[in-house]
Protein backbone atom coordinates (compact mmCIF):
# COMPACT_ATOMS: atom_id res chain seq x y z
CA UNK A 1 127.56 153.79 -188.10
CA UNK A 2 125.93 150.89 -189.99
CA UNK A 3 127.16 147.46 -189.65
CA UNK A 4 127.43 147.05 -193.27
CA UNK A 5 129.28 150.84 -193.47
CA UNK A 6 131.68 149.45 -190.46
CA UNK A 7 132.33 146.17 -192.04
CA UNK A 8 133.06 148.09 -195.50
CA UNK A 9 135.57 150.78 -193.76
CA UNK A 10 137.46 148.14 -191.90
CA UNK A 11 138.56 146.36 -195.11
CA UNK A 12 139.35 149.52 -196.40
CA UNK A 13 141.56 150.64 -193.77
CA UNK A 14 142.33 154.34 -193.15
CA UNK A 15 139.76 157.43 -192.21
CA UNK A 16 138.04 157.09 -194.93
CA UNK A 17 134.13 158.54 -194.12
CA UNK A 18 131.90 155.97 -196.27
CA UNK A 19 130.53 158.89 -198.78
CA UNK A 20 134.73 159.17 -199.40
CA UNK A 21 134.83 155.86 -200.12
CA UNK A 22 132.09 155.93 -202.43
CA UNK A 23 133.49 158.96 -204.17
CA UNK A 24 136.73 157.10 -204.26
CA UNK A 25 135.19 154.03 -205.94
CA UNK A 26 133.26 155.91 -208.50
CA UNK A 27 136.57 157.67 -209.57
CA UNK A 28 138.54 154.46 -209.79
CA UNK A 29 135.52 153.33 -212.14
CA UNK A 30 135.53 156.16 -214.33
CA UNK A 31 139.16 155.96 -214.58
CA UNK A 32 138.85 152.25 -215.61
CA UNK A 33 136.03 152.52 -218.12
CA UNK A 34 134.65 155.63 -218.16
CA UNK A 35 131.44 157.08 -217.65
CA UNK A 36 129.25 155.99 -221.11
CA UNK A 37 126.51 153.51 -218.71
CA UNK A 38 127.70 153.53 -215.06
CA UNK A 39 125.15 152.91 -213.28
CA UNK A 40 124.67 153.02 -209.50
CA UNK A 41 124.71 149.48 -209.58
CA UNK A 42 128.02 149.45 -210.80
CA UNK A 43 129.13 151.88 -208.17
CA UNK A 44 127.56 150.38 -205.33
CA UNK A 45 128.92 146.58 -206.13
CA UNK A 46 132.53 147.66 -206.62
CA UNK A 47 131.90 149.48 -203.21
CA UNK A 48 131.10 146.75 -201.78
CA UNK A 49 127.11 148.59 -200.49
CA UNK A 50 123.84 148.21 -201.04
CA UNK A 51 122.60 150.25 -203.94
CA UNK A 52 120.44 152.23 -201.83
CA UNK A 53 122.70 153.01 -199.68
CA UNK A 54 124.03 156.14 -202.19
CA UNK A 55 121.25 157.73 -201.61
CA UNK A 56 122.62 158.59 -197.63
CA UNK A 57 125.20 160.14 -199.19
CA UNK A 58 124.33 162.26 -202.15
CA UNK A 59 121.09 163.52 -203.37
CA UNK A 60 121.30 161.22 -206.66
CA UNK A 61 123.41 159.81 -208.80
CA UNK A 62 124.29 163.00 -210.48
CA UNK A 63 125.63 164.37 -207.75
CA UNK A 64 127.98 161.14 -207.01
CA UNK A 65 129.63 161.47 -210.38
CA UNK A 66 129.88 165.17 -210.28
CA UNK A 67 131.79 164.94 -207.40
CA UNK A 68 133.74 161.71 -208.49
CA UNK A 69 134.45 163.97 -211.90
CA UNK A 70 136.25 166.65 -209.65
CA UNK A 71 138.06 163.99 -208.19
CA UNK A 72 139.13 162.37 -211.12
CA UNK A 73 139.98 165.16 -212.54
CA UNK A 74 142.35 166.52 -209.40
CA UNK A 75 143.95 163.17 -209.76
CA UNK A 76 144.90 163.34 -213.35
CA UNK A 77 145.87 166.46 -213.35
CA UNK A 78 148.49 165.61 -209.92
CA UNK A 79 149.86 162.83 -211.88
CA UNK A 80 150.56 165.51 -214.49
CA UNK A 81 153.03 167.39 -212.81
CA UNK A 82 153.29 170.74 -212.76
CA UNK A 83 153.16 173.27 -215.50
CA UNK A 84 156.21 175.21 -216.65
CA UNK A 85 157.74 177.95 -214.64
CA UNK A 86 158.47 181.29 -216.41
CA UNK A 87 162.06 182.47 -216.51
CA UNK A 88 163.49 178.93 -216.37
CA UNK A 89 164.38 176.91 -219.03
CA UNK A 90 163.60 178.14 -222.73
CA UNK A 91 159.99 179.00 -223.67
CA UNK A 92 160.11 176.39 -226.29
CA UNK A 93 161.07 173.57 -224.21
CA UNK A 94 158.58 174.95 -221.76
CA UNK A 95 155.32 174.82 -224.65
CA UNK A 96 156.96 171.00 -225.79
CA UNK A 97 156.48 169.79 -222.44
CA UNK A 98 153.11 172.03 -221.75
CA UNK A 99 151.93 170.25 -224.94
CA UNK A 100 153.22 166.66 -224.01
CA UNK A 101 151.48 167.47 -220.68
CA UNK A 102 148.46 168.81 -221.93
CA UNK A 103 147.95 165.78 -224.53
CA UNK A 104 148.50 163.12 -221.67
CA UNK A 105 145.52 165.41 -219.36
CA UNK A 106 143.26 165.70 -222.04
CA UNK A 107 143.51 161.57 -223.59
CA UNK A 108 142.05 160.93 -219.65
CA UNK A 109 139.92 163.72 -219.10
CA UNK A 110 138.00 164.20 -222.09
CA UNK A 111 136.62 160.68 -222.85
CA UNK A 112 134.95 160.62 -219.22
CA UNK A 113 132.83 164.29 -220.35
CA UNK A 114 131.70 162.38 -223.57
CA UNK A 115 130.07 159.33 -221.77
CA UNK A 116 128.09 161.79 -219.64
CA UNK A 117 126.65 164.14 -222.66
CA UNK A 118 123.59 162.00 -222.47
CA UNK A 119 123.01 163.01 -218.45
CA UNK A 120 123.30 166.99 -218.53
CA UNK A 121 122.56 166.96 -215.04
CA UNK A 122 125.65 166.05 -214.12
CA UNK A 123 127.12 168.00 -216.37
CA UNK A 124 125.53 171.14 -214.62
CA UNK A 125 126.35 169.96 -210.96
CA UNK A 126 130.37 169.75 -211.93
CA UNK A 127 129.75 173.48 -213.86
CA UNK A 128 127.84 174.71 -210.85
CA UNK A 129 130.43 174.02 -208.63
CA UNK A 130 133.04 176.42 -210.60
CA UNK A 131 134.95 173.50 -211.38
CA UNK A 132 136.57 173.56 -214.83
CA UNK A 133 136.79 170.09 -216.61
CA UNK A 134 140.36 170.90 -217.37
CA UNK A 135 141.64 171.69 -213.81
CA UNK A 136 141.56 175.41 -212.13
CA UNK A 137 140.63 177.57 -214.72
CA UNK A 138 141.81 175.22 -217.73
CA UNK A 139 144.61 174.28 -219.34
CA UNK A 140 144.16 177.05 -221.13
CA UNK A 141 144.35 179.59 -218.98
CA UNK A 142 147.04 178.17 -217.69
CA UNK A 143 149.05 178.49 -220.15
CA UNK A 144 147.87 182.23 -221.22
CA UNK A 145 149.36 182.75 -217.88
CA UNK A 146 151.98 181.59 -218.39
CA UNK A 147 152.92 183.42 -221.58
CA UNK A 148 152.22 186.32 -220.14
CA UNK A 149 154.20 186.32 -217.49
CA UNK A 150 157.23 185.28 -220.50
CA UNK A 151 155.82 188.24 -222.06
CA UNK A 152 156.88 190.73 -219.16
CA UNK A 153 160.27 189.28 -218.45
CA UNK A 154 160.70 189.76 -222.33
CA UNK A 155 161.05 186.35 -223.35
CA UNK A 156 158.42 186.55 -225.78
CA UNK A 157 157.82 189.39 -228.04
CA UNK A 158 155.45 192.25 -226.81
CA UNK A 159 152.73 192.39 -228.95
CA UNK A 160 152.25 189.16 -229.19
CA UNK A 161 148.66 187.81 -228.20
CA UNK A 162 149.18 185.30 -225.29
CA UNK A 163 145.42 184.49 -225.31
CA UNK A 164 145.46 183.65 -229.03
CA UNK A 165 148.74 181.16 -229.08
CA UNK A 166 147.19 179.64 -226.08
CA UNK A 167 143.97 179.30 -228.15
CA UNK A 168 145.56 177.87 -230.90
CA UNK A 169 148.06 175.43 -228.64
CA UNK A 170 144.76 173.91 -226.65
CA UNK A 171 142.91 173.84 -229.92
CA UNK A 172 145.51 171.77 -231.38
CA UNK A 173 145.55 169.75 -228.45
CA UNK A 174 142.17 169.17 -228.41
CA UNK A 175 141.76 168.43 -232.36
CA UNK A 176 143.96 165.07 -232.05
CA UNK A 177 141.87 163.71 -229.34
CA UNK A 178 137.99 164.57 -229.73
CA UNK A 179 137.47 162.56 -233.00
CA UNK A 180 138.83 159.68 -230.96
CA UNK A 181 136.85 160.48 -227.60
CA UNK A 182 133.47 160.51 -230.63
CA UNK A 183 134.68 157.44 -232.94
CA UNK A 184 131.73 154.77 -233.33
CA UNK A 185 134.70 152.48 -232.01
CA UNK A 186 137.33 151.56 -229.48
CA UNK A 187 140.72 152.84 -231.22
CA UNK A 188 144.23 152.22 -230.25
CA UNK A 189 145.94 154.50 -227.53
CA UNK A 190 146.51 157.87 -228.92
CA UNK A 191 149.69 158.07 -230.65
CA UNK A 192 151.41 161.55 -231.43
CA UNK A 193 152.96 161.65 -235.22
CA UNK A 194 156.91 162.47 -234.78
CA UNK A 195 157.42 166.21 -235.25
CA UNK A 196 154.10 167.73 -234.46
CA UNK A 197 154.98 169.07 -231.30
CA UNK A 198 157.84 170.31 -232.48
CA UNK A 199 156.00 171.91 -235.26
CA UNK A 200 153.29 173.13 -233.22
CA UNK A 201 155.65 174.97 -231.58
CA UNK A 202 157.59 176.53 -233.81
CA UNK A 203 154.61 177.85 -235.86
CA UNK A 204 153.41 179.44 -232.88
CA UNK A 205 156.63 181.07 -231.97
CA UNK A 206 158.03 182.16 -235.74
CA UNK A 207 154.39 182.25 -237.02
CA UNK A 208 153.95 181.37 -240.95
CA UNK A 209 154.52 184.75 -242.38
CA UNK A 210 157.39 184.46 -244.94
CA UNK A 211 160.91 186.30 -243.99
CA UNK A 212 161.33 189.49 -244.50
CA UNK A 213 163.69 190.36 -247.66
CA UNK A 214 166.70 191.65 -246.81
């Protein structure tokens, strides 16, 4: 152990191994601003290391923030919570807070992915790995789960398509938020209108088909 890495961990405190705190500080960066121009400067200076001194550690920068984007990701999706349990509750006040859940993931996650579209390398290291950008297999996938196992305690109808409602849930989801990740600039904190969760979810459980005529 270095000097410098000694001196570094000590202020630190805990067991922290110094490529953990690296890791560490990258993900508190990218939760800050980002990832649109991080450089390893940036890293190593909030880390409190020598810039070269990454390069002990990881093969590259890539590497660092592929690994800090796991991270990052892990984290947001902890402070999440967990995702509804089938059987309990109702299934619509299970997709409202799926939704609610999903929106709050996605607002953190998906801004970080856009700053990196420029370095592909990355990109590729945090796909290599198996790791999906939306936690386990994806929100998603998740929530087709979910439906599916609603779908065999009959709490859902049975030919319903839990793939496609998913589809069209995330989709949703994800419409509100990518023109803000890609505006030219900054906006305000992303601000759900009154009703369209509740309308989301109601169109995907009654569909828009009109009654039948009695």
């Amino acid at each position: 152990m270095s000097p410098r890495r000694a001196a570094i961990l000590r202020k630190e405190g805990g067991d922290q191994t110094l490529r953990e705190h690296l890791v560490a500080t990258a993900v508190r960066l990218i939760s800050q601003r980002g990832t649109a121009g991080l450089t390893v400067r940036d890293i190593a200076r909030e880390a409190g290391v020598a810039d070269g001194v990454l390069y002990n550690h990881f093969a590259g920068k890539e590497e660092l923030l592929a690994t800090a984007l796991r991270a990052h990701v892990h984290e947001v999706m902890a402070a999440a919570g967990e995702p509804p349990t089938p059987g309990e509750g109702t299934v619509e006040e299970n997709l409202r807070a799926f939704i609610d859940r999903g929106l709050a993931v996605l607002t953190r996650i998906l801004p970080a992915f856009a700053g990196l579209l420029a370095q592909p390398k990355v990109l590729v290291l945090f796909h290599g790995s198996g790791f999906h950008p939306e936690g386990g297999g994806g929100l998603r996938a998740v929530l087709t789960d979910y439906l599916r196992a609603e779908q065999e305690l009959g709490r859902i109808a049975a030919d319903a398509g839990p793939e496609a409602a998913a589809t069209m849930i995330m989709g949703a989801c994800h419409e509100l938020i990518l023109p803000r990740v890609f505006a030219p600039r900054p906006q305000e904190p992303l601000t759900v209108r009154p009703g369209f969760t509740g309308d989301l979810v109601t169109t995907v459980l009654r569909g828009i088909a009109p009654a039948p005529e009695r």
